[in-house]
Each structure stands twice: as C-alpha cells, then as structure tokens.
C-alpha atoms as a PDB file:
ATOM      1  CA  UNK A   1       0.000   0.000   0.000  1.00  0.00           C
ATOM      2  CA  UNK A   2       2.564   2.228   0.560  1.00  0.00           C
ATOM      3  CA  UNK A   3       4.546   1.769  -2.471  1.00  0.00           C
ATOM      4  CA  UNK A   4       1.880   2.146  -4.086  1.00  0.00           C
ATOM      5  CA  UNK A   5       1.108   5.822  -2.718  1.00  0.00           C
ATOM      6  CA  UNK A   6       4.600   6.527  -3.491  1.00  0.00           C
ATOM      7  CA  UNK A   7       3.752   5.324  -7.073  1.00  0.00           C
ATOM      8  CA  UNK A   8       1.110   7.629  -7.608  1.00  0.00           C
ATOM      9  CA  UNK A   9       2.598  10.746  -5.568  1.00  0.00           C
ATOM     10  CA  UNK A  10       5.123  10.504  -7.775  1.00  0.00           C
ATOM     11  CA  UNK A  11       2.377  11.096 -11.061  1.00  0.00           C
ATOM     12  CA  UNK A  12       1.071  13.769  -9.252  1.00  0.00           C
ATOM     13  CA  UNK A  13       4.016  15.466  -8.479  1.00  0.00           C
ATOM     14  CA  UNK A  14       5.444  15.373 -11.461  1.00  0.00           C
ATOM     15  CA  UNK A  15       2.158  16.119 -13.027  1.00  0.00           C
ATOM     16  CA  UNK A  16       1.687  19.035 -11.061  1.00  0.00           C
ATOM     17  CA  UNK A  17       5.320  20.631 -11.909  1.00  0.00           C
ATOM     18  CA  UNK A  18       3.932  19.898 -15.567  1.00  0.00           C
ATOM     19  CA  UNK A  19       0.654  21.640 -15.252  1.00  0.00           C
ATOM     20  CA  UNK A  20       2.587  24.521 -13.088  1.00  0.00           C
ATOM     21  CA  UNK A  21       5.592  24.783 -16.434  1.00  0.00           C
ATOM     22  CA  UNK A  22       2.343  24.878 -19.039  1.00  0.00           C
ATOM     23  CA  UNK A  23       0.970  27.787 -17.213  1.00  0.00           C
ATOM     24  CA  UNK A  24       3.834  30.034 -17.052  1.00  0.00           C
ATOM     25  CA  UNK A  25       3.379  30.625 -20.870  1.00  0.00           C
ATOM     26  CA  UNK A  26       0.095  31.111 -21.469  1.00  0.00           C
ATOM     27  CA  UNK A  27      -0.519  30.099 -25.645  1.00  0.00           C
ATOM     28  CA  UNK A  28      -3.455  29.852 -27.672  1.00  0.00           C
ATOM     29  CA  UNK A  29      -5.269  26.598 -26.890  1.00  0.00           C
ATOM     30  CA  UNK A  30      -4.138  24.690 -29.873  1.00  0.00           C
ATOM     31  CA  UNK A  31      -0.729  25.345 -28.802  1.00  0.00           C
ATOM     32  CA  UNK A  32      -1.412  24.822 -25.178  1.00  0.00           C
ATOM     33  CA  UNK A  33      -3.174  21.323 -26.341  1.00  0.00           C
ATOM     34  CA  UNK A  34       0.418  20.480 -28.556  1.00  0.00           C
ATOM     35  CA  UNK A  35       2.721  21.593 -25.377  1.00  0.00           C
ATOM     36  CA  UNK A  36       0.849  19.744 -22.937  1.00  0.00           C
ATOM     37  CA  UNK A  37       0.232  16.474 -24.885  1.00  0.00           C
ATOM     38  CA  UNK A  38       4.080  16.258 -26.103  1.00  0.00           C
ATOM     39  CA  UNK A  39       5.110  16.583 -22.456  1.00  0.00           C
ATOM     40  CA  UNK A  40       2.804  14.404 -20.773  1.00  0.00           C
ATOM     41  CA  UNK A  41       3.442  11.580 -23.744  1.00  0.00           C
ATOM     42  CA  UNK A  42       6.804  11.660 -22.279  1.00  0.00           C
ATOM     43  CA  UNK A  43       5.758  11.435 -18.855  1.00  0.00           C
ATOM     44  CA  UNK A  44       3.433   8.023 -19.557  1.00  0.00           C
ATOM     45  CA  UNK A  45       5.750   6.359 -22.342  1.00  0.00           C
ATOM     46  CA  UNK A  46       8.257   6.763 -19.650  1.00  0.00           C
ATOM     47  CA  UNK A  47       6.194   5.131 -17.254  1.00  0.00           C
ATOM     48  CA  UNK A  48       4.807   2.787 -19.805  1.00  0.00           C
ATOM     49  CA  UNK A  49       8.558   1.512 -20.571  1.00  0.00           C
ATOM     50  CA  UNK A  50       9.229   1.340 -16.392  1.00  0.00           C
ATOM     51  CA  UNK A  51       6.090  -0.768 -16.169  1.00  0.00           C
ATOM     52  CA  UNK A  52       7.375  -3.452 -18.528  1.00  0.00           C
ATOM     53  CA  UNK A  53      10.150  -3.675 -17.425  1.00  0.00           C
ATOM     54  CA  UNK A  54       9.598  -3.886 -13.541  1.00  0.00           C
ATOM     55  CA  UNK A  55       6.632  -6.830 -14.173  1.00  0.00           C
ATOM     56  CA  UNK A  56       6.470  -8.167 -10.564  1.00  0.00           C
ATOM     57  CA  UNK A  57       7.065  -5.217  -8.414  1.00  0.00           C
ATOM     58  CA  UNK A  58       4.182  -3.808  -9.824  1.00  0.00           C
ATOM     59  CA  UNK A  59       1.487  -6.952  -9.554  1.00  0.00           C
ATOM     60  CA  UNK A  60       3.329  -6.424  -5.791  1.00  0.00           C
ATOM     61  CA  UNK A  61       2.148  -2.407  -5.927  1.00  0.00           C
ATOM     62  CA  UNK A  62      -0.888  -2.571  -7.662  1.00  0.00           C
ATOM     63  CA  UNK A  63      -2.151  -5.708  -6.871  1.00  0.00           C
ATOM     64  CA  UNK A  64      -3.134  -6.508 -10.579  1.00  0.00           C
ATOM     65  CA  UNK A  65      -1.618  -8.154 -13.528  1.00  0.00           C
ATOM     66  CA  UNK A  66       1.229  -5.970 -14.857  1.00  0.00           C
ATOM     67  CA  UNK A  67      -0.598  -6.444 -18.158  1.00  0.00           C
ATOM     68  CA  UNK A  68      -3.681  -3.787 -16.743  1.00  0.00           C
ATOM     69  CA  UNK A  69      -1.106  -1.552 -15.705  1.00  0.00           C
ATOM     70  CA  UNK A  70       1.072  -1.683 -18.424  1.00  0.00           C
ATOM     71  CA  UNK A  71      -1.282  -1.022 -21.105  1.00  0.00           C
ATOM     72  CA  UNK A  72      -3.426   2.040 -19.447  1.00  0.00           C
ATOM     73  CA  UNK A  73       0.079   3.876 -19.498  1.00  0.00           C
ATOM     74  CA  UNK A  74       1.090   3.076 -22.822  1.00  0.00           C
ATOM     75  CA  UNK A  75      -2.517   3.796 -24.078  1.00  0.00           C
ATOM     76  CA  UNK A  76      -2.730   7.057 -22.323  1.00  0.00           C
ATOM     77  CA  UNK A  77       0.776   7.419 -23.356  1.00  0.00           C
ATOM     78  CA  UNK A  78       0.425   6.644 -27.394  1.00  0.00           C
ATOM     79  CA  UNK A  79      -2.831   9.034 -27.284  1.00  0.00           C
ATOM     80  CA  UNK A  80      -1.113  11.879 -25.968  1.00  0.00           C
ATOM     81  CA  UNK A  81       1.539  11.082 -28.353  1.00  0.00           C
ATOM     82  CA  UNK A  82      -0.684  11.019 -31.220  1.00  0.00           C
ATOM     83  CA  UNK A  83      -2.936  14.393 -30.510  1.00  0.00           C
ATOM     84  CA  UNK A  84       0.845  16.122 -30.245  1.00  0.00           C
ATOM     85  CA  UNK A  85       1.758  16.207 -33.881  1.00  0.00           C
ATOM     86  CA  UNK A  86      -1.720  16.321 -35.073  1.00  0.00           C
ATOM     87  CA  UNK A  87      -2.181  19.486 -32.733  1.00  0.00           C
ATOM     88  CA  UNK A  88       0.879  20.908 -34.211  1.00  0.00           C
ATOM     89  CA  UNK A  89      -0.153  20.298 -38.049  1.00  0.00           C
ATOM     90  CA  UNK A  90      -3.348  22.257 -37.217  1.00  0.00           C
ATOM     91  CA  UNK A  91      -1.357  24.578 -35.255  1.00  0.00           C
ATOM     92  CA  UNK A  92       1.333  25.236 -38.993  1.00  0.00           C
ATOM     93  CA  UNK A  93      -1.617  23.816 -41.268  1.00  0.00           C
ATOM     94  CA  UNK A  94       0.512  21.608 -42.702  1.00  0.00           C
ATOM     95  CA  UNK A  95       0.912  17.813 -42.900  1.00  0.00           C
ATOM     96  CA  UNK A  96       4.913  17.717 -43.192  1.00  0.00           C
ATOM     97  CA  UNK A  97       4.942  17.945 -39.692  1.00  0.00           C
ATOM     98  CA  UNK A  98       4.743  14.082 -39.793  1.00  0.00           C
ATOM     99  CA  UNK A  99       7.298  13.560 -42.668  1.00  0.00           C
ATOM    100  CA  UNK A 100      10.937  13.111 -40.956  1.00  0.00           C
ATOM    101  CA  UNK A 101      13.795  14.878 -41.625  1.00  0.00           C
ATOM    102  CA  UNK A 102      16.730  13.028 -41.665  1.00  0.00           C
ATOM    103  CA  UNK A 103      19.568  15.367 -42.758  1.00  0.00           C
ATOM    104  CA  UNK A 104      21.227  17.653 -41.824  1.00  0.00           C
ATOM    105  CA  UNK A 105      21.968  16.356 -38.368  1.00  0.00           C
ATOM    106  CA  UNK A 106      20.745  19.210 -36.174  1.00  0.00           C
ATOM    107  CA  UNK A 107      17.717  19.066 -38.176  1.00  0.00           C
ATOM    108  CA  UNK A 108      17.315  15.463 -37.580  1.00  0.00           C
ATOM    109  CA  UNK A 109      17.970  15.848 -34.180  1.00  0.00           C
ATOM    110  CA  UNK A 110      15.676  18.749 -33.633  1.00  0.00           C
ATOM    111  CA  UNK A 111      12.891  17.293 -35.196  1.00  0.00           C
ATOM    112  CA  UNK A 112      14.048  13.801 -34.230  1.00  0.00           C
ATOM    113  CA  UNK A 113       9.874  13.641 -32.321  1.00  0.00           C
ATOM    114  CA  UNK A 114       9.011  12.699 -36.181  1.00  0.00           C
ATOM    115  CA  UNK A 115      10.815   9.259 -36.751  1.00  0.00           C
ATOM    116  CA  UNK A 116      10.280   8.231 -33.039  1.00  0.00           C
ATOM    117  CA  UNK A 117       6.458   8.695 -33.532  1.00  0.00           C
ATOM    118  CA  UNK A 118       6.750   5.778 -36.347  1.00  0.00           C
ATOM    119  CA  UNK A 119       9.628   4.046 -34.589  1.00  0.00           C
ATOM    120  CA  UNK A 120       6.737   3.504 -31.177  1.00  0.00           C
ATOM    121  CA  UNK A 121       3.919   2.854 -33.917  1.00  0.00           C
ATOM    122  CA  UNK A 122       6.450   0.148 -34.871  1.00  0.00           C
ATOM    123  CA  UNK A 123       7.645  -1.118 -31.666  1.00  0.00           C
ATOM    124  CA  UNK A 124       3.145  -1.338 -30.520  1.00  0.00           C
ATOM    125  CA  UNK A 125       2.230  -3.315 -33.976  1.00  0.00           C
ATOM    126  CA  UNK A 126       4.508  -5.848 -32.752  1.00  0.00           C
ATOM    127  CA  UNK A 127       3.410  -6.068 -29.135  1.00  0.00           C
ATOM    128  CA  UNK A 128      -0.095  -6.118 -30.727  1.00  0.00           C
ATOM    129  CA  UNK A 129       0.834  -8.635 -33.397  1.00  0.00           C
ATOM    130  CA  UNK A 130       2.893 -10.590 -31.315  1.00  0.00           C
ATOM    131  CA  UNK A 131       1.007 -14.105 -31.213  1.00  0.00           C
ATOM    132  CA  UNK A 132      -0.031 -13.681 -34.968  1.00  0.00           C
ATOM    133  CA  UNK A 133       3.270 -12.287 -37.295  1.00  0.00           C
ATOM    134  CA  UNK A 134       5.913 -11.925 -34.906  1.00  0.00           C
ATOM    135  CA  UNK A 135       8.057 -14.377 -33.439  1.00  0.00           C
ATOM    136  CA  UNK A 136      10.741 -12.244 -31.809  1.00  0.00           C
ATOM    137  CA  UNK A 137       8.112  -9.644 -31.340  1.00  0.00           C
ATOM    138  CA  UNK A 138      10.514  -8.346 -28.300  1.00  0.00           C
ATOM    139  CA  UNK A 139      13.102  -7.252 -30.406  1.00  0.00           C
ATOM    140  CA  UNK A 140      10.974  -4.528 -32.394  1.00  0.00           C
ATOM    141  CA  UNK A 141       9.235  -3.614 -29.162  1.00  0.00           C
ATOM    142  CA  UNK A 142      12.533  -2.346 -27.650  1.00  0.00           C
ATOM    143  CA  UNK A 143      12.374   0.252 -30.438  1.00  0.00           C
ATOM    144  CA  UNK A 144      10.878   2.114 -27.872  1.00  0.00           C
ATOM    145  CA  UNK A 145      13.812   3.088 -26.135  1.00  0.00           C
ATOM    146  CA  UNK A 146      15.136   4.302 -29.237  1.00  0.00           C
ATOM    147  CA  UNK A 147      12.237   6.320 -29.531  1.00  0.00           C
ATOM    148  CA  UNK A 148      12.206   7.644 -26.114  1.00  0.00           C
ATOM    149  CA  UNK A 149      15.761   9.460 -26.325  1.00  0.00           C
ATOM    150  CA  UNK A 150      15.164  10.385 -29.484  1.00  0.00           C
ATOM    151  CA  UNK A 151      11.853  12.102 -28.096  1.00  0.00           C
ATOM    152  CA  UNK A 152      14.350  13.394 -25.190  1.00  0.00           C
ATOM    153  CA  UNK A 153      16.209  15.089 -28.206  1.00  0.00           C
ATOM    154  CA  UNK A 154      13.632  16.506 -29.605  1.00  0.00           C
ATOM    155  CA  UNK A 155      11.802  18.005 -26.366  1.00  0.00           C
ATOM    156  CA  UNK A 156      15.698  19.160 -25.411  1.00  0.00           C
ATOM    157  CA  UNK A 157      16.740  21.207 -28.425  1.00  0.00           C
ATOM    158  CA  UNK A 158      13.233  22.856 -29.511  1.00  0.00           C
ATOM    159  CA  UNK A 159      10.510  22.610 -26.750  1.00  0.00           C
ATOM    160  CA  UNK A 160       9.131  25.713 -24.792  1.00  0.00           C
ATOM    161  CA  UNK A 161       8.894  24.353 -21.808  1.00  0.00           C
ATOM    162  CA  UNK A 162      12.453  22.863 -20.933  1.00  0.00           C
ATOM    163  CA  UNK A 163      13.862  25.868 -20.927  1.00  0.00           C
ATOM    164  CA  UNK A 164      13.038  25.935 -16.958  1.00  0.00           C
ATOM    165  CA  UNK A 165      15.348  24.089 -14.854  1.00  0.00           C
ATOM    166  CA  UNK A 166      13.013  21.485 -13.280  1.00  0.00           C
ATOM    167  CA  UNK A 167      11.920  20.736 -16.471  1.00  0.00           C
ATOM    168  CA  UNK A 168      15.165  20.281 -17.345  1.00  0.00           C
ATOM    169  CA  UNK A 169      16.102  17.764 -14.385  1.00  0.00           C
ATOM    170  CA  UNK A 170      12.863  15.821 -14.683  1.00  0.00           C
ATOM    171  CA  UNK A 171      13.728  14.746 -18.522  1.00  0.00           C
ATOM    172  CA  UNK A 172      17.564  14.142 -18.095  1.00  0.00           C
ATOM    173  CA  UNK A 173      16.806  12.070 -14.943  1.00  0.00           C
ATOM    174  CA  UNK A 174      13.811  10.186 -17.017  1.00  0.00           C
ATOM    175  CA  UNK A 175      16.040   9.771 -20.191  1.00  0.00           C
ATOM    176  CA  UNK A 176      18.967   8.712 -18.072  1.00  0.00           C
ATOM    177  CA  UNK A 177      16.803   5.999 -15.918  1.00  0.00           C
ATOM    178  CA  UNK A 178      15.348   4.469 -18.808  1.00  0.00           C
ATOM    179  CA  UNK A 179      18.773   4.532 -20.470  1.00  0.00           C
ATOM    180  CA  UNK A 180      19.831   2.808 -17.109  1.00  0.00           C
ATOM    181  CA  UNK A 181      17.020   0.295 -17.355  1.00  0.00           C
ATOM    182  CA  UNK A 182      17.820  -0.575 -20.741  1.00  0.00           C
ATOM    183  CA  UNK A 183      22.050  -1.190 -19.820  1.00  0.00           C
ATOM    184  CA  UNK A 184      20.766  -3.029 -16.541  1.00  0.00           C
ATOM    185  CA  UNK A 185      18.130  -5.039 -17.744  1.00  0.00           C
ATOM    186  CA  UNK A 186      19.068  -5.907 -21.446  1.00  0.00           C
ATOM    187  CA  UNK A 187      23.094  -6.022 -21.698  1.00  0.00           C
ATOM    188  CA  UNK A 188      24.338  -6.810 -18.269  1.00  0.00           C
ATOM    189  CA  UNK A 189      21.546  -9.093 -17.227  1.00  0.00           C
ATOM    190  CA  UNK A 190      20.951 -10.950 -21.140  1.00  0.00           C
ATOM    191  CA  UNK A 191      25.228 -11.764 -20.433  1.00  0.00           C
ATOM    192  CA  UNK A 192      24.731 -13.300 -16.933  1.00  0.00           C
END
C-alpha cells in the first residue's frame, strides 16, 4: 500500500510541476493542447517503458496483472503522443509535420519527435501482433527506447517548456533511468 502511494505521488508530483511549467506561458489553446500532450506523452511512455520492465514489483504495488497496468500507461501514453503532432499540423496547417527529416543532423535531431512517432507505432504493432506475425516480437518492441531518447532530443533542443530548470532535471533524470534500465536489464543481465 505504501509503495503504491509513493507510485502515484510521484504522477502527481510530477504532473503538477507539468501543469505549473504549461501555465507560465500562457498560448493559444491549440498550442497549449500540442505543449501539454508532447510533455505528458513523455511522462506516460516513460512510465509505460518502467512498467514493462519492472513486471512483478508492480502486480506487488498494484495488486493486478502488470498487463492492466502496463497497457493504461502506454494507451494514455500513445494518445497523448498522437494528438501532439496532429495538434501541431493544425497549429502550422501543414501535414509535413509528420514527414521526418533526416539530414542535416541538427535538423534530424531537432525534429528527431518525427521518426520516433513511427519508430513507437512500430515497436506497438509488434506487441499487438505478437502471437499472430511476430516471433521475436521483443526485439521490435525495444524500439521504444530508441524512440524515447530520441523524443528526449527533440523536447531538449526545440521545446518551450524545458527551458526551466526542473523541467530540465525531470527529462535528463527520465532519459537517463530508462537509459539505465535498458544497460541493466538488457546487456548486463541478457550476459549473466
């Protein structure tokens, strides 16, 4: 029970320095509705990708499957991460918002939210496919830890809200734990 209040404190809390950031630059709605759905999609993929990875300790915290758990994030998470970019094409009426740019490299980097968006489409399809197409279905789905640091990327060089410095700890020390989830729980531990 307790780790389980901890659990959700912690959504609050970092929900509420969220909410707190988005009001400090007050937008017009469409581009209050892109700011706040890029940066909570971070917030839930993050805790999407935790979920997976940490299956028992949270059956222990929740007292469900992981599976419940596990897919309210994501689907909260892939929503969000949807209505960002489709906010945004309203916001330039355009639809290139969605094509990536691959060259030159700051570009690529800047705009590198464009090829993760496909690259966690990707990594879902086979998590949703798994039992039908995909034997090593596992091996796509880790795309999304490709796609979360290149989201990281993305939010660092060119979004409006990281330019205060909570923001700024919150997504190095959320890129940097699922970075050390990723070392931890798929290099050291697939060797021993």
């Amino acid at each position: 029970m307790e780790r389980r209040t901890t659990a959700i404190s912690f959504v609050f809390f970092v929900s509420a320095i969220i909410i707190f950031i988005l009001l400090q630059e007050k937008d017009m709605p469409l581009r209050m509705v892109d700011r706040a759905t890029g940066l909570f999609a971070y917030l839930f993929i993050f805790l999407a990708i935790l979920s997976s990875e940490y299956m028992m300790q949270m059956m222990k915290i929740f007292g469900t499957g992981f599976i419940t758990i596990h897919h309210l994030l994501a689907r909260i998470g892939i929503s969000l991460m949807v209505i960002h970019p489709i906010a945004f094409a309203f916001e330039e009426k355009s639809i290139s918002v969605f094509l990536p740019v691959l060259y030159p490299l700051k570009d690529f980097l800047e705009l590198a939210g464009r090829p993760a968006f496909y690259l966690i489409l990707i990594a879902v399809a086979a998590a949703v496919y798994r039992k039908h197409i995909i034997k090593k279905w596992k091996n796509f789905h880790y795309l999304n830890y490709l796609a979360f640091i290149m989201i990281f990327m993305h939010a660092w060089l060119i979004g409006t809200d990281l330019q205060y410095t909570i923001m700024k700890i919150l997504w190095i020390s959320m890129a940097l734990i699922v970075f050390g989830v990723f070392v931890h729980k798929h290099l050291i531990n697939s060797r021993s």
